[in-house]
Protein backbone atom coordinates (compact mmCIF):
# COMPACT_ATOMS: atom_id res chain seq x y z
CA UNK A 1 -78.87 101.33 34.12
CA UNK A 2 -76.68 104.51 33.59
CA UNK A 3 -77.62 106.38 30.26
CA UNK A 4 -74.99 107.45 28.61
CA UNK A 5 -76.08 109.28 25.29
CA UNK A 6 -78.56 111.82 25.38
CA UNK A 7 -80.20 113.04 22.11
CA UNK A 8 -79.32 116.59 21.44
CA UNK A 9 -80.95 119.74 21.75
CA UNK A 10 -81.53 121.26 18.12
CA UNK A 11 -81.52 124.70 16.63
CA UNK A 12 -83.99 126.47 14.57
CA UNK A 13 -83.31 128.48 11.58
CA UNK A 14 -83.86 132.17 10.83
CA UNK A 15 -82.37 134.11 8.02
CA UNK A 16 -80.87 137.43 9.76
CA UNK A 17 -80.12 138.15 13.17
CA UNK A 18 -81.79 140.54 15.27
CA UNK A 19 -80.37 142.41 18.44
CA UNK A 20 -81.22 141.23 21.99
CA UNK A 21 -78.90 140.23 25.18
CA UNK A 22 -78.75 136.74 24.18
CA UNK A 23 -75.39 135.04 23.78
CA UNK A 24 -73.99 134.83 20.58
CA UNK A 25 -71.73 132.02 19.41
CA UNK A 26 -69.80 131.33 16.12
CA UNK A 27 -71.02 128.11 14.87
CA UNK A 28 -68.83 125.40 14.07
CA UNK A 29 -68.75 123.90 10.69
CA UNK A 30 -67.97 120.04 11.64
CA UNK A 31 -69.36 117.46 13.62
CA UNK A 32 -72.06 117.42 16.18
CA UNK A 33 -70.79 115.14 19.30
CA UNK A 34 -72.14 114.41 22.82
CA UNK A 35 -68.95 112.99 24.91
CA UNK A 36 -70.07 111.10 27.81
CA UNK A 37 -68.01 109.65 30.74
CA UNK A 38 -69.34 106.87 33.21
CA UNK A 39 -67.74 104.67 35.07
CA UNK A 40 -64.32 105.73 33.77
CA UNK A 41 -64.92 104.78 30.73
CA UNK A 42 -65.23 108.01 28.29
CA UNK A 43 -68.03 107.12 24.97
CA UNK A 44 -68.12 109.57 22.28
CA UNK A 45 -71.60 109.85 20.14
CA UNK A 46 -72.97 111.68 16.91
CA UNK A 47 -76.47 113.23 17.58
CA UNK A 48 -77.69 110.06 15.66
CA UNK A 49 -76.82 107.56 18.39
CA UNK A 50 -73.74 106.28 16.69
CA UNK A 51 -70.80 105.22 18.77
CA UNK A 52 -67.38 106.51 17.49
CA UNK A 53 -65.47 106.41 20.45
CA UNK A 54 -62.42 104.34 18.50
CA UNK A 55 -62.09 107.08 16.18
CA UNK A 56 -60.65 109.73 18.12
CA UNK A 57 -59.20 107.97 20.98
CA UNK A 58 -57.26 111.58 21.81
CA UNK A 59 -60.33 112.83 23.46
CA UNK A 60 -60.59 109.61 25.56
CA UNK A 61 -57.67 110.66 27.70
CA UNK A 62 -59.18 113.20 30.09
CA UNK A 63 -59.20 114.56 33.30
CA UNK A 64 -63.30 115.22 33.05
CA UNK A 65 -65.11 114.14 36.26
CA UNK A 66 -67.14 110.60 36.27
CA UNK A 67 -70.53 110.96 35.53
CA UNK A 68 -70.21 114.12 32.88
CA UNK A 69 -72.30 114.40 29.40
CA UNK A 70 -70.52 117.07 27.59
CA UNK A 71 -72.52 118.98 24.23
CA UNK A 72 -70.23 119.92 21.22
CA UNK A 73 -68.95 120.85 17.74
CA UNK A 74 -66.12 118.48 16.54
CA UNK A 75 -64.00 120.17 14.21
CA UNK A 76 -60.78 120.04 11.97
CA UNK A 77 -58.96 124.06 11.05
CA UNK A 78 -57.55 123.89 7.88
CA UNK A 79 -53.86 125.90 7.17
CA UNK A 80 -55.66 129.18 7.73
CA UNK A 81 -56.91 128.49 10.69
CA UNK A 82 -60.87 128.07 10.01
CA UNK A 83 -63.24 124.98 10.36
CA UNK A 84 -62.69 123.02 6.96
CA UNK A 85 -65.80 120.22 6.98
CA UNK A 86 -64.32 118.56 4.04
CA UNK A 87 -61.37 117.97 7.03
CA UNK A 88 -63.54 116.66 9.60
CA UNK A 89 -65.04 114.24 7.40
CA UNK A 90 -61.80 112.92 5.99
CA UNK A 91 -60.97 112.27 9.52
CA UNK A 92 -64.24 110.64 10.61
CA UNK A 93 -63.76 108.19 7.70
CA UNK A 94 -60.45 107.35 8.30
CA UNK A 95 -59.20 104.00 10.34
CA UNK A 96 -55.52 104.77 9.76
CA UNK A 97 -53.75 105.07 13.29
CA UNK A 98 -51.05 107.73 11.70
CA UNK A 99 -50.84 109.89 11.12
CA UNK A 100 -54.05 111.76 11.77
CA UNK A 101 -55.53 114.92 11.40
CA UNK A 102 -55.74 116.63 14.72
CA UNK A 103 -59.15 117.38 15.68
CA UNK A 104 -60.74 120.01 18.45
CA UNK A 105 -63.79 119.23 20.60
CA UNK A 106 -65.82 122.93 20.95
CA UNK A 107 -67.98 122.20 24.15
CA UNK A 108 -70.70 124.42 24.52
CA UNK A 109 -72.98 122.94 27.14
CA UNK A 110 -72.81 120.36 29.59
CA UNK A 111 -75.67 117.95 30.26
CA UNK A 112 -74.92 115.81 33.62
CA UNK A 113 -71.83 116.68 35.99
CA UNK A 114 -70.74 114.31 38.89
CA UNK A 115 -73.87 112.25 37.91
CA UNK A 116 -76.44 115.36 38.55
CA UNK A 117 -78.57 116.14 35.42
CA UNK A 118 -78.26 119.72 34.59
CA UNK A 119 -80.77 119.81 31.76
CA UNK A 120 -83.29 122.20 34.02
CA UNK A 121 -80.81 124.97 35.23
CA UNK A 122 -80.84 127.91 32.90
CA UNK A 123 -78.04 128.19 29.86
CA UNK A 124 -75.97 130.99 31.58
CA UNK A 125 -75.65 128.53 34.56
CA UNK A 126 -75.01 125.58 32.72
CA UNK A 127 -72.19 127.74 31.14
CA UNK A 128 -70.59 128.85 34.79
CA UNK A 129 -70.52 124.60 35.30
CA UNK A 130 -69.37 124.19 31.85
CA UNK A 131 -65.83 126.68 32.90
CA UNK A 132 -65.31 124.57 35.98
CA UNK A 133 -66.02 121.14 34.88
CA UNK A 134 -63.54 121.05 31.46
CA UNK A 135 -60.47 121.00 32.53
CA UNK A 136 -57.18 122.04 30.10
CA UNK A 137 -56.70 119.28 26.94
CA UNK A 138 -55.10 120.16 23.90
CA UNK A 139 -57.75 118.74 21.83
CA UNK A 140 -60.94 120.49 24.31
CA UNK A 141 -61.91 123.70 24.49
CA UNK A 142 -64.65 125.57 25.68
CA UNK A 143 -66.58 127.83 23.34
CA UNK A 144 -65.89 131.47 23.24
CA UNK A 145 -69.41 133.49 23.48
CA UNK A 146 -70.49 137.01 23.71
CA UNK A 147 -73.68 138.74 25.25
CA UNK A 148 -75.63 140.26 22.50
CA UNK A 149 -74.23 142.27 18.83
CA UNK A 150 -75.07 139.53 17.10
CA UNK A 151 -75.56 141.23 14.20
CA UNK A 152 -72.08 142.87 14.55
CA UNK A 153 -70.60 139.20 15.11
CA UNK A 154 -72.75 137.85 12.20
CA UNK A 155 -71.07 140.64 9.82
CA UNK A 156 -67.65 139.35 10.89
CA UNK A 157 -68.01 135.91 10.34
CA UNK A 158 -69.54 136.42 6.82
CA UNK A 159 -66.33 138.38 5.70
CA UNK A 160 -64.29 136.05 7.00
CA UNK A 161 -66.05 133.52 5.15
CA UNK A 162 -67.51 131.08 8.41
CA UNK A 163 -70.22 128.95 8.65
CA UNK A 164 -72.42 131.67 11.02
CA UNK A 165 -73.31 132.32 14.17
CA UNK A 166 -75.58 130.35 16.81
CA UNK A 167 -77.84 132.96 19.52
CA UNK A 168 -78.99 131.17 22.50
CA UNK A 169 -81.71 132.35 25.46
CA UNK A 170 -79.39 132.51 28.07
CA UNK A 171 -82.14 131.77 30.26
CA UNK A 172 -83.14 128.70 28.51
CA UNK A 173 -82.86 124.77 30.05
CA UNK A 174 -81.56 122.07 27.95
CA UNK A 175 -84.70 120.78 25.87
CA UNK A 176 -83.26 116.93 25.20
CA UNK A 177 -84.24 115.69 21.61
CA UNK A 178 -86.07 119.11 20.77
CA UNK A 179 -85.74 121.34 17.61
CA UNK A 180 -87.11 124.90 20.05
CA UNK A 181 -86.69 128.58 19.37
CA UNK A 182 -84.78 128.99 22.69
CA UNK A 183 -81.50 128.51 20.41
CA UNK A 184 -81.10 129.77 16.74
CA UNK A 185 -78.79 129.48 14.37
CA UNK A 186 -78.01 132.09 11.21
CA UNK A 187 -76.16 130.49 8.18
CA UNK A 188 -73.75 132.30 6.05
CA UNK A 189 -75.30 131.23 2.77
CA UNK A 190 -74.01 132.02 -0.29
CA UNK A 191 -76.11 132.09 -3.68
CA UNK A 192 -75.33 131.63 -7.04
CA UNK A 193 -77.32 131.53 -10.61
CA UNK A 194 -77.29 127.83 -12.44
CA UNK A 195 -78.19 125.60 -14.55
CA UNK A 196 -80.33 122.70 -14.39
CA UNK A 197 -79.05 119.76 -16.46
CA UNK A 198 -80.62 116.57 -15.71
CA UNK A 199 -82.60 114.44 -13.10
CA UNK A 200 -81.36 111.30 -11.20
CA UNK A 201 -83.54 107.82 -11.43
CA UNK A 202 -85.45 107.06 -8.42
CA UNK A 203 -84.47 109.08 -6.01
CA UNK A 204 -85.02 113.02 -6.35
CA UNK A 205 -81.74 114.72 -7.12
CA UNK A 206 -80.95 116.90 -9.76
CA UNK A 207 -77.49 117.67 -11.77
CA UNK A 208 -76.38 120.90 -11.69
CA UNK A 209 -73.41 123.23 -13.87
CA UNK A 210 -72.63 126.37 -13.90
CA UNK A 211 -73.37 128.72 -17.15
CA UNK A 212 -69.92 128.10 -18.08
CA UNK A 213 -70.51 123.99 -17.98
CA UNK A 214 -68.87 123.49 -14.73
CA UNK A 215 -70.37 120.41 -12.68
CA UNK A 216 -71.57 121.50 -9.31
CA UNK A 217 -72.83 117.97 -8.21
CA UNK A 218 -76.58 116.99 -7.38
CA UNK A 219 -79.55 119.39 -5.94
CA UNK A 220 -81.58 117.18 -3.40
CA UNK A 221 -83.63 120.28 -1.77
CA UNK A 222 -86.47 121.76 -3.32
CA UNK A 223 -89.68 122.43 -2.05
CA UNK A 224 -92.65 119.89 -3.30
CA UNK A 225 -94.02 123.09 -5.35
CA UNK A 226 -90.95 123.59 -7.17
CA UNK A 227 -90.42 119.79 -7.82
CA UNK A 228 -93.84 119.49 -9.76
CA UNK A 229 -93.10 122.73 -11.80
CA UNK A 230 -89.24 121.09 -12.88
CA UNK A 231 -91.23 117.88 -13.76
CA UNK A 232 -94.00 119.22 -16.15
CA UNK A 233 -91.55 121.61 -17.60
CA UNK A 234 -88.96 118.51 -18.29
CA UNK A 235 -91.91 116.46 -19.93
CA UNK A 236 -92.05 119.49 -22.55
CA UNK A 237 -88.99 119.03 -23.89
CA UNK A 238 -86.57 115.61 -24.84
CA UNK A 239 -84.41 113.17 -22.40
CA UNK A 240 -81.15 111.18 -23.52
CA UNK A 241 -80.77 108.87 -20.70
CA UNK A 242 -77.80 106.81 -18.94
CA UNK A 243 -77.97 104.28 -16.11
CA UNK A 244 -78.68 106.79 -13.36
CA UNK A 245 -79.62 109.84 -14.87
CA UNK A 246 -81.85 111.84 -17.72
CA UNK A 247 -80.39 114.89 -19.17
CA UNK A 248 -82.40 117.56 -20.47
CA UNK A 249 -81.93 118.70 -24.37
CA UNK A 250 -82.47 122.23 -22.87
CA UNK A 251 -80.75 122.99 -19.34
CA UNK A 252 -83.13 125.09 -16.85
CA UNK A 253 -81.60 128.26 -15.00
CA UNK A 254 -82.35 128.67 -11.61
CA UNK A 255 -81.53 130.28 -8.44
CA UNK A 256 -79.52 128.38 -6.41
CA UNK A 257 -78.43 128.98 -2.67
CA UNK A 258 -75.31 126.76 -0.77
CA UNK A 259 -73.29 126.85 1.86
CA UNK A 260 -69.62 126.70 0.37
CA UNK A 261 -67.85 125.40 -2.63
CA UNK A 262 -66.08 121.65 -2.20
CA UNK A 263 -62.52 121.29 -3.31
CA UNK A 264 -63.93 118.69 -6.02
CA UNK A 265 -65.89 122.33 -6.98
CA UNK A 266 -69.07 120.74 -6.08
CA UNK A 267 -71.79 123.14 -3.81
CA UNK A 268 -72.11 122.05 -0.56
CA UNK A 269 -75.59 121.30 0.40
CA UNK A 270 -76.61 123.48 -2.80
CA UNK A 271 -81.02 124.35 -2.23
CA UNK A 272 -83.27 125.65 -5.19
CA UNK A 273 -84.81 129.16 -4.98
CA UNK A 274 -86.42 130.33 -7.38
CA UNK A 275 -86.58 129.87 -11.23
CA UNK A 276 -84.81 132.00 -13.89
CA UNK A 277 -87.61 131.73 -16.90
């Protein structure tokens, strides 16, 4: 039996970039998606294993060769030109046949081409298939990468407002269904001061505003240290309390770190720091 979605390889984290000879990407702020083509038949996949080939049927017309596992960013530009995530979503959820936003397909790797794995040939290699294999389509292209200055490229993308960059070992294999070192991504974070106003019933979120009583949505990421502190200090003081939620009678600043602000004005994926008191 033919497999015909393979699990990602995964990135690790670190906070600046240093300087080496690896290649340095821009990452893409959309959708991760592993495009796979057997028998004909072209399957498109999130990195979860869920199938959403009938959602963007435009990338199902293509001249790829049979037995190819392509490795990418899906992504929607917005008017100025950059990756807009609120975008990409819209589009994911949508069943509407037209009109639809047009998406783009980044590849950056390829897995399997004309039904060879490729998994153990090193990145740079994989790359050289990768130029061959994709052939022109107006909603594919292959990622644009450099060899090294990624702290040059990282400086860029930060005042151009982007998501961040990705640095890969360009001597590294693909690791399927591995979180490894060999590939690293740095996030353009921004960080902000706040307030803490409430927590949610059952599961752990907490509201958040701004100083000037602006609702920036719900906090879900805090370390299990910081949780305890929030919870003794919210016992000191007194709760009103609504269906989901208790509000504090005295809001808590923190330091709060996100990656971008939502056009609702919510943050996006907004992380606790450090306290304020």
């Amino acid at each position: 039996m033919i497999s015909i979605f393979v699990s990602p390889m995964l990135l690790n984290r670190i906070d600046t970039p240093t300087e080496n000879n690896w290649l340095t990407e821009l990452k893409f702020d959309g959708i991760r998606l592993i495009l796979s083509k057997h028998d004909g038949v072209t399957r498109l996949y999130t990195r979860h294993n869920t199938e959403i080939t009938n959602r963007f049927p435009e990338l199902c017309a293509n001249g790829i060769e049979d037995g190819t596992i392509l490795d990418g960013e899906l992504i929607v530009l917005n008017d100025d030109g950059q990756p807009d995530f609120e975008l990409v979503m819209s589009r994911f959820r949508s069943y509407k046949t037209a009109p639809l936003l047009p998406v783009q397909f980044v590849v950056f790797d390829i897995i399997k081409h004309k039904h060879t794995w490729t998994t153990s040939l090193p990145l740079i290699q994989r790359k050289e298939i990768l130029s061959k294999a994709l052939p022109p389509h107006s909603h594919m292209t292959e990622i644009k990468w450099i060899e090294g200055n990624a702290e040059a490229y990282f400086d860029v993308v930060c005042k151009k407002d982007l998501e961040g960059i990705v640095v890969k070992d360009p001597t590294s294999t693909y690791k399927i269904n591995k979180r490894t070192s060999d590939w690293l991504k740095i996030i353009n974070y921004k960080y902000t001061d706040g307030l803490i106003t409430g927590y949610r019933k059952g599961e752990f979120g907490l509201l958040i505003e701004s100083f000037e009583g602006e609702t920036w949505g719900i906090m879900e990421h805090m370390s299990i240290k910081s949780r305890k502190q929030f919870y003794e200090l919210a016992k000191m003081q007194n709760v009103n309390e609504d269906k989901k939620f208790f509000h504090l009678e005295t809001p808590l600043p923190c330091k709060i770190r996100y990656r971008h602000v939502t056009k609702q004005g919510y943050l996006r994926i907004p992380t606790f720091i450090d306290w304020l008191i």
